[in-house]
Protein backbone atom coordinates (compact mmCIF):
# COMPACT_ATOMS: atom_id res chain seq x y z
CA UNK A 1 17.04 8.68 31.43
CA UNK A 2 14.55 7.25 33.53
CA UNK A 3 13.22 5.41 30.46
CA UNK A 4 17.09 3.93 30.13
CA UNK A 5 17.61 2.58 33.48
CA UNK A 6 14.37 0.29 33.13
CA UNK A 7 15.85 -0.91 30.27
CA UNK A 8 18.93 -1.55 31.80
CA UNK A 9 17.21 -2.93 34.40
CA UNK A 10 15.31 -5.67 32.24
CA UNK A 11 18.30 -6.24 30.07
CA UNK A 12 21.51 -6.05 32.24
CA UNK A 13 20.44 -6.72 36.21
CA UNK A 14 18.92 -10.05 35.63
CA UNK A 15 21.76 -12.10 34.63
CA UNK A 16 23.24 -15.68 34.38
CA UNK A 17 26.79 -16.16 32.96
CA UNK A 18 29.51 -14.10 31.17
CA UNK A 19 32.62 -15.18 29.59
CA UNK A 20 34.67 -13.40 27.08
CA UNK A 21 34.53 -14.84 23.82
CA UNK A 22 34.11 -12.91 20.68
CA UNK A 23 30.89 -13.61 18.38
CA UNK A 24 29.28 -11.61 15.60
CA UNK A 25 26.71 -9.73 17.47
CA UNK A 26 29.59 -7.32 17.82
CA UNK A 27 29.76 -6.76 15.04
CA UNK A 28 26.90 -4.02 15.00
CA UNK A 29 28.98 -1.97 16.56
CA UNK A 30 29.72 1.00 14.31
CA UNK A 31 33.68 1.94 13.42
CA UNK A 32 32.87 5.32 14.27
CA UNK A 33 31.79 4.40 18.00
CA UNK A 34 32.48 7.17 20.41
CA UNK A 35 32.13 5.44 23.60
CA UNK A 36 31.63 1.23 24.09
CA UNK A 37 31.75 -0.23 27.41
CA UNK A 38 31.59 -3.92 27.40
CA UNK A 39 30.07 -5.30 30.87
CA UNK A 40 30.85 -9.15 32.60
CA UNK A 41 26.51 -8.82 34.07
CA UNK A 42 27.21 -11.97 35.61
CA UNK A 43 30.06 -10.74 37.84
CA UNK A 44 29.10 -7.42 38.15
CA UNK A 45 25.93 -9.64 39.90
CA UNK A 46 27.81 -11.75 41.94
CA UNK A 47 30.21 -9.38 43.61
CA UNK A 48 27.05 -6.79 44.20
CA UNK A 49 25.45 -9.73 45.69
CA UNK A 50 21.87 -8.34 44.09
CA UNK A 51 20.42 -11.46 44.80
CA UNK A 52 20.10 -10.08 48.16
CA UNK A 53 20.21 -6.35 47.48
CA UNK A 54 17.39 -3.79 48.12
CA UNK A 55 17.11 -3.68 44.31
CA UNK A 56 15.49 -7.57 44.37
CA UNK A 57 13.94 -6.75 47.84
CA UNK A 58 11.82 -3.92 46.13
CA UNK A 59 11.53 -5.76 42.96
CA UNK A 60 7.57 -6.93 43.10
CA UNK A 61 6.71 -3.46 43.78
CA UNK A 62 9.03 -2.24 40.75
CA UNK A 63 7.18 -4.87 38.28
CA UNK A 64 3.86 -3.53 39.73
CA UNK A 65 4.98 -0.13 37.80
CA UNK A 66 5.87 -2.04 34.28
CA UNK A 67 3.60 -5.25 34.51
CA UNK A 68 -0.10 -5.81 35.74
CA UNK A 69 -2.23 -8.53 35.30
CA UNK A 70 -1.86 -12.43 34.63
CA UNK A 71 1.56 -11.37 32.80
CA UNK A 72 2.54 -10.66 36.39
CA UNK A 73 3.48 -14.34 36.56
CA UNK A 74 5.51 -14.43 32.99
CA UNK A 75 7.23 -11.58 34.15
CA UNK A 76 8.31 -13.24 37.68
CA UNK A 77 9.85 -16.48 35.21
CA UNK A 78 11.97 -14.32 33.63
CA UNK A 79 12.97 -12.58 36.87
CA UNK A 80 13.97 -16.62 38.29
CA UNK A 81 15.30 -17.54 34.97
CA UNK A 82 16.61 -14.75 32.85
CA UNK A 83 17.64 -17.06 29.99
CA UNK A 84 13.80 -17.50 29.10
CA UNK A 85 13.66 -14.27 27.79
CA UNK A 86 15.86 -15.38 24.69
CA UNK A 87 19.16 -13.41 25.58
CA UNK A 88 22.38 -15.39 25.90
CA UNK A 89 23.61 -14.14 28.83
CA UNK A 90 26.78 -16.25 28.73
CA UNK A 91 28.32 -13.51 26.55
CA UNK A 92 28.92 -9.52 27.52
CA UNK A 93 26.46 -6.89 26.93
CA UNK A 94 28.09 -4.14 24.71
CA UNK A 95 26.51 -0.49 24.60
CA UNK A 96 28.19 1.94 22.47
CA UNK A 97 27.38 6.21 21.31
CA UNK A 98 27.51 6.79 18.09
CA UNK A 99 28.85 10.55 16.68
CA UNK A 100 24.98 12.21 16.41
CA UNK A 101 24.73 10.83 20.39
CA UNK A 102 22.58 8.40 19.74
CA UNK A 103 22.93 5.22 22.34
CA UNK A 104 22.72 1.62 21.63
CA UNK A 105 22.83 -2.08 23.27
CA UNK A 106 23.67 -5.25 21.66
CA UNK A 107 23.69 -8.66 22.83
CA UNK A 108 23.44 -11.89 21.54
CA UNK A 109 20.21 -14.14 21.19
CA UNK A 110 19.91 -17.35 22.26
CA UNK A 111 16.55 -17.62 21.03
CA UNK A 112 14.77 -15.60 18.90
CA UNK A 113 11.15 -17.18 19.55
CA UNK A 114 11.88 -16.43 23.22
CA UNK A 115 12.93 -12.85 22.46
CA UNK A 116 9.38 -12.64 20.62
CA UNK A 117 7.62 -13.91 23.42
CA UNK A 118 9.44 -11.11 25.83
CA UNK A 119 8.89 -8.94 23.58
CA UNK A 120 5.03 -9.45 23.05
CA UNK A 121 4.77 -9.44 26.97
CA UNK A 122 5.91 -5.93 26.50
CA UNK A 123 3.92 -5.39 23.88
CA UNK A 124 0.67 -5.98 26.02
CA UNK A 125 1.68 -3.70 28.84
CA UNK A 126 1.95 -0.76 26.27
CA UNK A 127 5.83 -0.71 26.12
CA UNK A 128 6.47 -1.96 23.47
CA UNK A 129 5.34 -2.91 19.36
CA UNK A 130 4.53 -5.89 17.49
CA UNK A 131 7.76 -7.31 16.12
CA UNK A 132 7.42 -6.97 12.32
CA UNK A 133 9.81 -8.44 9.71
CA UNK A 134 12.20 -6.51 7.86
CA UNK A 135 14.62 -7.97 5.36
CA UNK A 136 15.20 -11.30 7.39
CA UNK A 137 15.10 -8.97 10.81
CA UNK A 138 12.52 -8.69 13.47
CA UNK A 139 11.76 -5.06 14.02
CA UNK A 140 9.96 -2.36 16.21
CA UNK A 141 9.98 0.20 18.98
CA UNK A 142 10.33 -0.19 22.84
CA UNK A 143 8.95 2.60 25.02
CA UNK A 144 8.55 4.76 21.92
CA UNK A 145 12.27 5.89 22.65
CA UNK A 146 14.33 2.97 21.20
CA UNK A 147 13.83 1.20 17.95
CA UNK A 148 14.93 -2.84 17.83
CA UNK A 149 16.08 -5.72 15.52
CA UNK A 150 16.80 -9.01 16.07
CA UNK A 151 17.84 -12.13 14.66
CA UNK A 152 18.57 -15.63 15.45
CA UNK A 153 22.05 -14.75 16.59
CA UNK A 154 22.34 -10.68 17.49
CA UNK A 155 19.82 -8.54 19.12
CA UNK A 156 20.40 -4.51 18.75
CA UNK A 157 18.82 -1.74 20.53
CA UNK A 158 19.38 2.26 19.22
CA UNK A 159 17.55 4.85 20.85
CA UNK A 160 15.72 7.48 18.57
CA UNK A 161 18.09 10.58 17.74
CA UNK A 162 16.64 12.50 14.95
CA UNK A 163 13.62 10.67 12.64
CA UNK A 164 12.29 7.61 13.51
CA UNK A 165 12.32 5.82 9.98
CA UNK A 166 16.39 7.11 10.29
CA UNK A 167 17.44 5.74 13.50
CA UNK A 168 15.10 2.08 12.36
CA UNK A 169 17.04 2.51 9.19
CA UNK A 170 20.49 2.52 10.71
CA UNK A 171 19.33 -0.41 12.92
CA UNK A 172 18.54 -2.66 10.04
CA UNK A 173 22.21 -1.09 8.51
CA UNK A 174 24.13 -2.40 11.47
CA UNK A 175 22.67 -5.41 12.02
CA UNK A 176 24.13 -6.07 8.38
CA UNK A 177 27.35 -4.92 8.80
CA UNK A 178 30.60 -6.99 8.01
CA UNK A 179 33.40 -7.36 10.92
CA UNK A 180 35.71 -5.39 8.74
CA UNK A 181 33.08 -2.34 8.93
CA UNK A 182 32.72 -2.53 12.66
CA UNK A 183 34.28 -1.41 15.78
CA UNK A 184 35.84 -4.99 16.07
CA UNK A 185 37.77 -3.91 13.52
CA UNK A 186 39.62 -0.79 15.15
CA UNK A 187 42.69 -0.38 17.34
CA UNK A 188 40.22 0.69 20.37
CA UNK A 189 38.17 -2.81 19.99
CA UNK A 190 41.49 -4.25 20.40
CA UNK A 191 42.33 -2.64 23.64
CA UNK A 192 38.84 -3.09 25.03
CA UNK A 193 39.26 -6.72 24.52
CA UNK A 194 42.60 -6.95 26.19
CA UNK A 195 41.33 -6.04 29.43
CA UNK A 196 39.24 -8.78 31.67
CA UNK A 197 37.58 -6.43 34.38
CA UNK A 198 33.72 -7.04 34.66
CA UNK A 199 33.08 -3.66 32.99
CA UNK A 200 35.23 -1.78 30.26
CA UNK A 201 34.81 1.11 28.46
CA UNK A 202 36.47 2.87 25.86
CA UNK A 203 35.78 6.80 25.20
CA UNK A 204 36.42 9.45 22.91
CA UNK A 205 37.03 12.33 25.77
CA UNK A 206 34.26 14.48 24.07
CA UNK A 207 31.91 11.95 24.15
CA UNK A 208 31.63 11.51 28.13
CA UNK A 209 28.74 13.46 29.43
CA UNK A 210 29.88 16.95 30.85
CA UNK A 211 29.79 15.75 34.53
CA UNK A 212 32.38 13.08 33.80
CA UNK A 213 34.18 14.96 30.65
CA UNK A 214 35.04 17.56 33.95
CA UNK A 215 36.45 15.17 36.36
CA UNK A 216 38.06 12.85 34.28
CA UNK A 217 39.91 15.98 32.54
CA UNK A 218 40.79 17.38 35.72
CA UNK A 219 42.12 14.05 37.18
CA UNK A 220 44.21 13.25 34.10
CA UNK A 221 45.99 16.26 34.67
CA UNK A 222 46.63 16.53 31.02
CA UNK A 223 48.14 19.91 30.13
CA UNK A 224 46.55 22.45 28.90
CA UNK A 225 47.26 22.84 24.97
CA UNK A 226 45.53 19.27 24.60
CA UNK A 227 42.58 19.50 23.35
CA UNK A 228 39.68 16.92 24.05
CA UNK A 229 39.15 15.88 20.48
CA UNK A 230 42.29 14.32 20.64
CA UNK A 231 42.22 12.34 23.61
CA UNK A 232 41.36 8.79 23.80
CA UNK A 233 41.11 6.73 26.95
CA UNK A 234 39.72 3.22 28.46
CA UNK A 235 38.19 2.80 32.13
CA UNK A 236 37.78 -0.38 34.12
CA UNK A 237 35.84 -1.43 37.07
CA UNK A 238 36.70 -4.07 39.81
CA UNK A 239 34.73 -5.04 42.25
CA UNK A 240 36.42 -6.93 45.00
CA UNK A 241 35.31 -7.69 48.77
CA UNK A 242 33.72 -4.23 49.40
CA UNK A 243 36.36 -2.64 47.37
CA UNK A 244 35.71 -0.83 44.41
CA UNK A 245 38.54 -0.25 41.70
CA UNK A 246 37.95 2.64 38.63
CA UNK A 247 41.43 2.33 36.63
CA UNK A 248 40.95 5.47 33.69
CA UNK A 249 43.90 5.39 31.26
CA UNK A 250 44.44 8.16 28.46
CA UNK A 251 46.58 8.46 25.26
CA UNK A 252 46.98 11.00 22.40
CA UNK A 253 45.58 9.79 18.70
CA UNK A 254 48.71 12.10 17.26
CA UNK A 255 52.30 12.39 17.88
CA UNK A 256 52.15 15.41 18.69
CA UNK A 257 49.44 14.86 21.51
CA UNK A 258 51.39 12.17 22.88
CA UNK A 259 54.60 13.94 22.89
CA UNK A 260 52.79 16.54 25.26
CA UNK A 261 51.75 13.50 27.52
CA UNK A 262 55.07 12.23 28.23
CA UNK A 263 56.66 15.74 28.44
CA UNK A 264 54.11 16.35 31.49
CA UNK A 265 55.59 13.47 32.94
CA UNK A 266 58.79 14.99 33.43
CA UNK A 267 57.26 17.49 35.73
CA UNK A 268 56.02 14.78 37.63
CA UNK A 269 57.60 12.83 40.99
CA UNK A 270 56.64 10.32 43.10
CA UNK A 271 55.76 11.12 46.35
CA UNK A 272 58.55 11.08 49.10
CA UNK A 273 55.89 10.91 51.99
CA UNK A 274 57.73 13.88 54.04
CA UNK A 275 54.78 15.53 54.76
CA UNK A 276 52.67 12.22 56.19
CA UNK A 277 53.74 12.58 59.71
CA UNK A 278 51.51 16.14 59.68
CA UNK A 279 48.43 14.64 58.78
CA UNK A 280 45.97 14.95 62.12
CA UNK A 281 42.53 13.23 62.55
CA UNK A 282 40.72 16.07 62.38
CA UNK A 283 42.09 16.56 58.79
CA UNK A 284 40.03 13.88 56.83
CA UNK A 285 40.82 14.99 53.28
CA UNK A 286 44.70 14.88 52.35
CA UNK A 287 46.17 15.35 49.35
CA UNK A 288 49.86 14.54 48.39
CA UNK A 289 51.74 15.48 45.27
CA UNK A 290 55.02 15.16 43.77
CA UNK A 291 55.79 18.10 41.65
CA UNK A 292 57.96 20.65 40.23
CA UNK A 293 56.18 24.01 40.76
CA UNK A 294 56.60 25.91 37.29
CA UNK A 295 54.50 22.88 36.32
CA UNK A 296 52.14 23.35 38.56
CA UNK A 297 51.75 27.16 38.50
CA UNK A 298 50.93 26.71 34.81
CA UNK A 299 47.90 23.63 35.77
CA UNK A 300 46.78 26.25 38.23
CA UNK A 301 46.54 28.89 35.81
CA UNK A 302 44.44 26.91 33.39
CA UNK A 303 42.06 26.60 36.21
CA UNK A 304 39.57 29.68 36.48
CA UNK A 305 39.21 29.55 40.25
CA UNK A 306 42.34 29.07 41.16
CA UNK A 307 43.72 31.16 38.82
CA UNK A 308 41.26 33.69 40.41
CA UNK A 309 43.06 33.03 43.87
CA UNK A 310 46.37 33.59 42.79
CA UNK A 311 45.31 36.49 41.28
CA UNK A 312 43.84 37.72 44.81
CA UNK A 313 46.98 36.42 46.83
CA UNK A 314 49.51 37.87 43.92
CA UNK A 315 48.13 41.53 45.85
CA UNK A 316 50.09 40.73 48.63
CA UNK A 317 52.68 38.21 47.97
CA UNK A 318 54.54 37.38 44.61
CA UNK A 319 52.93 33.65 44.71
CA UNK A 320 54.37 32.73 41.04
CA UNK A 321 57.70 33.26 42.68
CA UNK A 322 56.99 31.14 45.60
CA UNK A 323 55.88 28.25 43.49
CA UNK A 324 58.07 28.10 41.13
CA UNK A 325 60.67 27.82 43.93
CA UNK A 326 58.50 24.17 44.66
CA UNK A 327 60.17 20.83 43.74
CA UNK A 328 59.52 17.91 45.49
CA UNK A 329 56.53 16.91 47.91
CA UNK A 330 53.52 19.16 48.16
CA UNK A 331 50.67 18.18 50.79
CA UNK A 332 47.48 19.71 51.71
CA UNK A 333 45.12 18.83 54.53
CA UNK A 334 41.45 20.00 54.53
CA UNK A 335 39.01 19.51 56.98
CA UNK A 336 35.15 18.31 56.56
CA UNK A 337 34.27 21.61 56.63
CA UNK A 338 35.42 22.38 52.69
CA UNK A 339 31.81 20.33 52.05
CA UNK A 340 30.20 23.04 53.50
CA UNK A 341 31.69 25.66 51.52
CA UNK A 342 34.42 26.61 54.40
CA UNK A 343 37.56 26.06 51.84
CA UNK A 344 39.93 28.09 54.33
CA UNK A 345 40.28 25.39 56.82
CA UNK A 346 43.60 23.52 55.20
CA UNK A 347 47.01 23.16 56.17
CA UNK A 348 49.67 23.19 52.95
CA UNK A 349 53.20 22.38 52.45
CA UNK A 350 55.58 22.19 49.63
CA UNK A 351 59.16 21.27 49.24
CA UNK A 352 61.29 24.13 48.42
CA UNK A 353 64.35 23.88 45.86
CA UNK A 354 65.30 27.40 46.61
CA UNK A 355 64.33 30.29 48.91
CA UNK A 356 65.20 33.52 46.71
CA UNK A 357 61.65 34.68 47.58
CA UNK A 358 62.37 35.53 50.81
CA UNK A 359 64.73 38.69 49.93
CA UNK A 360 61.76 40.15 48.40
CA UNK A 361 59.23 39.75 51.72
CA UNK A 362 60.11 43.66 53.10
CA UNK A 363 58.78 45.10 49.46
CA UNK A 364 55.98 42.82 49.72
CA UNK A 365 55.12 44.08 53.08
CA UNK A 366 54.94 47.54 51.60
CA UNK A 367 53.06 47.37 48.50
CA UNK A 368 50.36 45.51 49.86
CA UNK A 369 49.11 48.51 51.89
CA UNK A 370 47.83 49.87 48.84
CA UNK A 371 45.16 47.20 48.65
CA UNK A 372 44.33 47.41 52.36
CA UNK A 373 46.46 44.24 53.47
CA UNK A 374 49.23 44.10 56.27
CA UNK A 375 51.37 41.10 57.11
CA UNK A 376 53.49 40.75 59.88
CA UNK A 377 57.04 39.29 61.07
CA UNK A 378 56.79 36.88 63.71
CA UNK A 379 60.62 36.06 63.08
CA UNK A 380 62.56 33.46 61.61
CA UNK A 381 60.88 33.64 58.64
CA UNK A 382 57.53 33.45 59.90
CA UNK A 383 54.33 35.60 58.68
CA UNK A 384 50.80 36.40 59.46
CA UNK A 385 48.71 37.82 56.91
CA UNK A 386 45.86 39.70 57.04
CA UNK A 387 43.59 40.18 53.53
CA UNK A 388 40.15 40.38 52.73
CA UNK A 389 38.75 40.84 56.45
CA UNK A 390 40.92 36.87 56.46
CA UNK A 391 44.00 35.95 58.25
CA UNK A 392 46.61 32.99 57.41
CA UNK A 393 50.03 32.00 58.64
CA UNK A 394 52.70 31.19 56.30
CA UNK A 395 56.81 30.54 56.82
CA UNK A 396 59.45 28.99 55.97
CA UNK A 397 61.45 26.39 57.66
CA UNK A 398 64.52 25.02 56.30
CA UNK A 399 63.49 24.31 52.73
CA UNK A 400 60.09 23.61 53.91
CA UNK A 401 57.36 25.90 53.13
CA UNK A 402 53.71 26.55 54.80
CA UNK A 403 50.62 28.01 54.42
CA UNK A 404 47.54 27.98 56.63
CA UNK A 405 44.13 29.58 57.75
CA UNK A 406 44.27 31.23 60.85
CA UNK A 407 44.04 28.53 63.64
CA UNK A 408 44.68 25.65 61.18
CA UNK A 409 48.37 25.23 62.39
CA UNK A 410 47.27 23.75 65.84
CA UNK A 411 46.09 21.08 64.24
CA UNK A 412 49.51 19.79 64.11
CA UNK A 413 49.49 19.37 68.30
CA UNK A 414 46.72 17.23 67.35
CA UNK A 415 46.97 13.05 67.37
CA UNK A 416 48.47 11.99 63.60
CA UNK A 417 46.25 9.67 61.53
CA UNK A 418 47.32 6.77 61.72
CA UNK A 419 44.82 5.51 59.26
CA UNK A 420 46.88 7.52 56.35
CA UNK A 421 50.49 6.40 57.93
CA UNK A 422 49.23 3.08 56.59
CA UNK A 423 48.69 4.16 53.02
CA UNK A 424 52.18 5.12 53.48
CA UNK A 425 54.18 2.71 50.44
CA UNK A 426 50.96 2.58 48.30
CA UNK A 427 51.20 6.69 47.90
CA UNK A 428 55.39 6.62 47.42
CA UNK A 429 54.34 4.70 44.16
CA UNK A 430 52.57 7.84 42.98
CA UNK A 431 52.85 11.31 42.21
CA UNK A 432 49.49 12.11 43.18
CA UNK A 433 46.96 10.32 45.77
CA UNK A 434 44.27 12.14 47.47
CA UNK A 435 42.29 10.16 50.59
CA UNK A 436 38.81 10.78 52.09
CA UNK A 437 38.44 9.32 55.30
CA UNK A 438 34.57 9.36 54.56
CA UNK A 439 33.69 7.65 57.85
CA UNK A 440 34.63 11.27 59.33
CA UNK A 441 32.35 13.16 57.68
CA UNK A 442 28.97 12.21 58.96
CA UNK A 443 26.84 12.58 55.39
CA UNK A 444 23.75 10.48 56.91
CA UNK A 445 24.20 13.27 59.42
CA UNK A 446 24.53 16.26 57.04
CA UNK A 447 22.29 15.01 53.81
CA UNK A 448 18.64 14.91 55.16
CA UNK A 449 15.05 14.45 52.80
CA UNK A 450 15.39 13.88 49.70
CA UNK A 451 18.97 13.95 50.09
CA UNK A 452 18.89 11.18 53.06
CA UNK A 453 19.38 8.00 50.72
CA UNK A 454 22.66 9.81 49.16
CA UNK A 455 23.67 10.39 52.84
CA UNK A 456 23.18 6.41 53.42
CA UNK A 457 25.04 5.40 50.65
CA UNK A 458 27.98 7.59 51.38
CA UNK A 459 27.47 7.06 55.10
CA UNK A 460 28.27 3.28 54.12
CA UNK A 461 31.65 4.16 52.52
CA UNK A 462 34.77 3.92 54.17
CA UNK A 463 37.53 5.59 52.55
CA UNK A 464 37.70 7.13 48.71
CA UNK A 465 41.44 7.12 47.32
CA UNK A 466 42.36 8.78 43.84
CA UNK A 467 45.29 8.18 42.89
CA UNK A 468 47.89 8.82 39.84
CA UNK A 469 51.44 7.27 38.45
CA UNK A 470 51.95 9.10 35.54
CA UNK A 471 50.08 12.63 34.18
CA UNK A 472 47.66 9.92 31.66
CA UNK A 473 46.55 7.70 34.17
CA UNK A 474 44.54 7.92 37.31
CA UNK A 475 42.83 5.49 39.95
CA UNK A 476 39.73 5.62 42.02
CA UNK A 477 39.12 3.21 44.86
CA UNK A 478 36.04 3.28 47.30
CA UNK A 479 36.38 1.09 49.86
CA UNK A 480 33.20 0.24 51.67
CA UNK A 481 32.62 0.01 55.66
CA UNK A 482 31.06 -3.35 55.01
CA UNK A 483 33.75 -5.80 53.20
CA UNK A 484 31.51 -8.67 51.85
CA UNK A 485 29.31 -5.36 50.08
CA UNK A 486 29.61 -3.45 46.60
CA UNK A 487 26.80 -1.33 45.99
């Protein structure tokens, strides 16, 4: 990876201008593209301000690493003027996965005797070969990892999955293919194109790495019979005074899939707020949702841990019952402390369409002995419960229903966050948003050695809000402490 982000680093952080317009280095984008993201480097730049980031402030002693010698003062040109190294970087970088995994880059040349002069730079620092000429291409090998071709017009960069003479093979193949042949040709290219965010990227769900397969799967919400293969989605990035903007959109490539998409939608509200006015300071994580229960009961099963707690609450209390009696507003407040693996400090709620469950609490009282659990009846419908050496408070008032930890219900004598009251309209337009007050949690505090520049970058983060309109589409927006900064 390491090998990647120098390359990325060459290639994508020292840019000019981007616009939008469609030329034929594209077209070496194979039709059978898992992933392409299409980045605006200029913008993406501008609005990180890297001119005057601690990437440029470190950047002599990075060059020290890749360049030594008189090519020291080549290398610093190209760092001032990033159009000497051949690129045109008035157009978009593309990089794309292909179905094997490998990776590849292509951009478009400016000028190709520049790109051989960058390239033999390279070349005498070890990283990276002698171009040599192939069929009317200029060919070779950076780092030993990547194998490149280039023309007057299109430069392309694969990395080396499988054989070497392959993966130089199917670089010399795509830099000949047609438009018709290509990605540019597909429904996905023309989706990718329609959006005008700095960075875009169309997926294949499969094809995300398994960090970001997880969460993005997960934040969908998609249900459970659809299966990854036949998922598609697109992701943009905004970047806009210390604001950061992920937008992640999903469809089905079959009726069928699609069907199941908009039929989770119908178990899906928007968000009344009538839980807000609970929300205390010393509650920094809340999450809202507007749902009916059956629907949820059946997301929770798919889950393994929480299907694990229900499993461990279903001893004591019939919890299926309970939620499927849930339609309308659901709310949970955690406390900093769920970082450090204390995930019984919460306060839930959940609007009730019925109450049938109660009739059943005396039984329930009863056969929980068995297992070594008592609960009792503080009146009115109120219950402590005491299970696994843990206590929590639950009741019902009205059509209202809660659930606590032990202690967690004086929170609500506490002062309300105001900070979340103000988020107020922006969550009614959802049925799910979840906010992190991150200035709350002290992580510079908390993340010490190695860990202490993670704890500074989160440390300089205000807020994190995901957020969801429909069961296919989800946004993530980190705002940072410092408005004029996006890094």
């Amino acid at each position: 990876m390491k090998t990647i982000y120098h390359l990325l680093f060459v290639f994508g952080l020292l840019m000019a201008v981007c616009s939008c317009s469609k030329t034929d280095y594209q077209n070496t984008i194979p039709a059978n593209a898992t992933l392409v993201a299409k980045v605006d480097v200029r913008t993406v730049a501008e609005k990180w301000d890297l001119a005057h980031s601690e990437v440029m402030k470190n950047l002599d002693s990075y060059l020290k690493l890749l360049v030594s010698g008189k090519d020291m003062e080549q290398a610093k040109e190209y760092i001032d003027d990033p159009m000497k190294m051949g690129f045109d970087f008035t157009m978009p970088v593309f990089f794309f996965k292909m179905p094997d995994g490998s990776m590849g880059l292509t951009m478009k040349v400016n000028d190709d005797g520049d790109v051989k002069d960058f390239l033999m730079l390279l070349q005498k620092q070890g990283l990276a070969s002698k171009p040599v000429e192939r069929r009317d291409l200029m060919c070779g090998t950076l780092m030993g990892d990547f194998h490149y071709a280039y023309d007057g017009k299109t430069f392309l960069l694969l990395s080396s999955e499988g054989s070497s003479s392959r993966v130089g093979q199917m670089a010399q193949q795509l830099m000949n293919q047609k438009e018709d042949e290509s990605f540019v040709s597909t429904d996905a290219y023309s989706k990718l194109e329609h959006e005008t965010t700095e960075v875009v990227c169309y997926a294949k769900l499969l094809a995300l790495p398994l960090p970001a397969y997880t969460y993005v799967r997960h934040l969908l919400m998609l249900p459970n019979s659809v299966r990854e293969s036949d998922i598609e989605m697109l992701a943009t990035m905004n970047l806009d005074n210390g604001k950061e903007t992920f937008h992640c959109t999903a469809w089905g490539n079959t009726e069928k899939v699609q069907q199941l998409l908009d039929e989770a939608n119908k178990n899906l509200h928007k968000i009344q707020g009538r839980y807000i006015d609970k929300a205390s300071e010393d509650l920094p994580i809340w999450l809202g949702l507007g749902v009916k229960g059956e629907w949820l009961l059946q997301k929770l099963k798919g889950d393994k841990k929480a299907k694990e707690m229900l499993f461990l609450l279903g001893r004591a209390i019939d919890i299926e019952q309970m939620l499927k009696a849930v339609d309308g507003d659901v709310a949970v407040g955690l406390s900093q402390h769920v970082f450090d693996g204390n995930t019984d400090d919460f306060v839930a709620y959940a609007q009730l369409k019925n109450t049938n469950f109660l009739q059943d609490v005396d039984y329930w009282k009863s056969s929980m002995k068995e297992y070594g659990m008592s609960m009792q009846d503080d009146g009115n419908h109120h219950y402590v419960l005491h299970a696994e050496g843990k206590v929590w408070q639950w009741g019902v008032d009205g059509n209202d229903l809660y659930y606590a930890a032990d202690g967690a219900l004086s929170r609500l004598e506490n002062t309300p966050d105001t900070k979340l009251k103000t988020y107020e309209a922006e969550m009614k337009d959802n049925w799910l948003f979840l906010y992190l007050d991150m200035a709350k949690m002290g992580w510079e505090k908390k993340l010490k050695g190695r860990a202490a520049m993670l704890g500074k970058a989160l440390g300089d983060i205000e807020s994190i809000i995901v957020k969801s309109s429909a069961a296919n589409e989800v946004d993530v927006v980190i705002e940072m402490k410092k408005k004029q900064e996006n890094k």
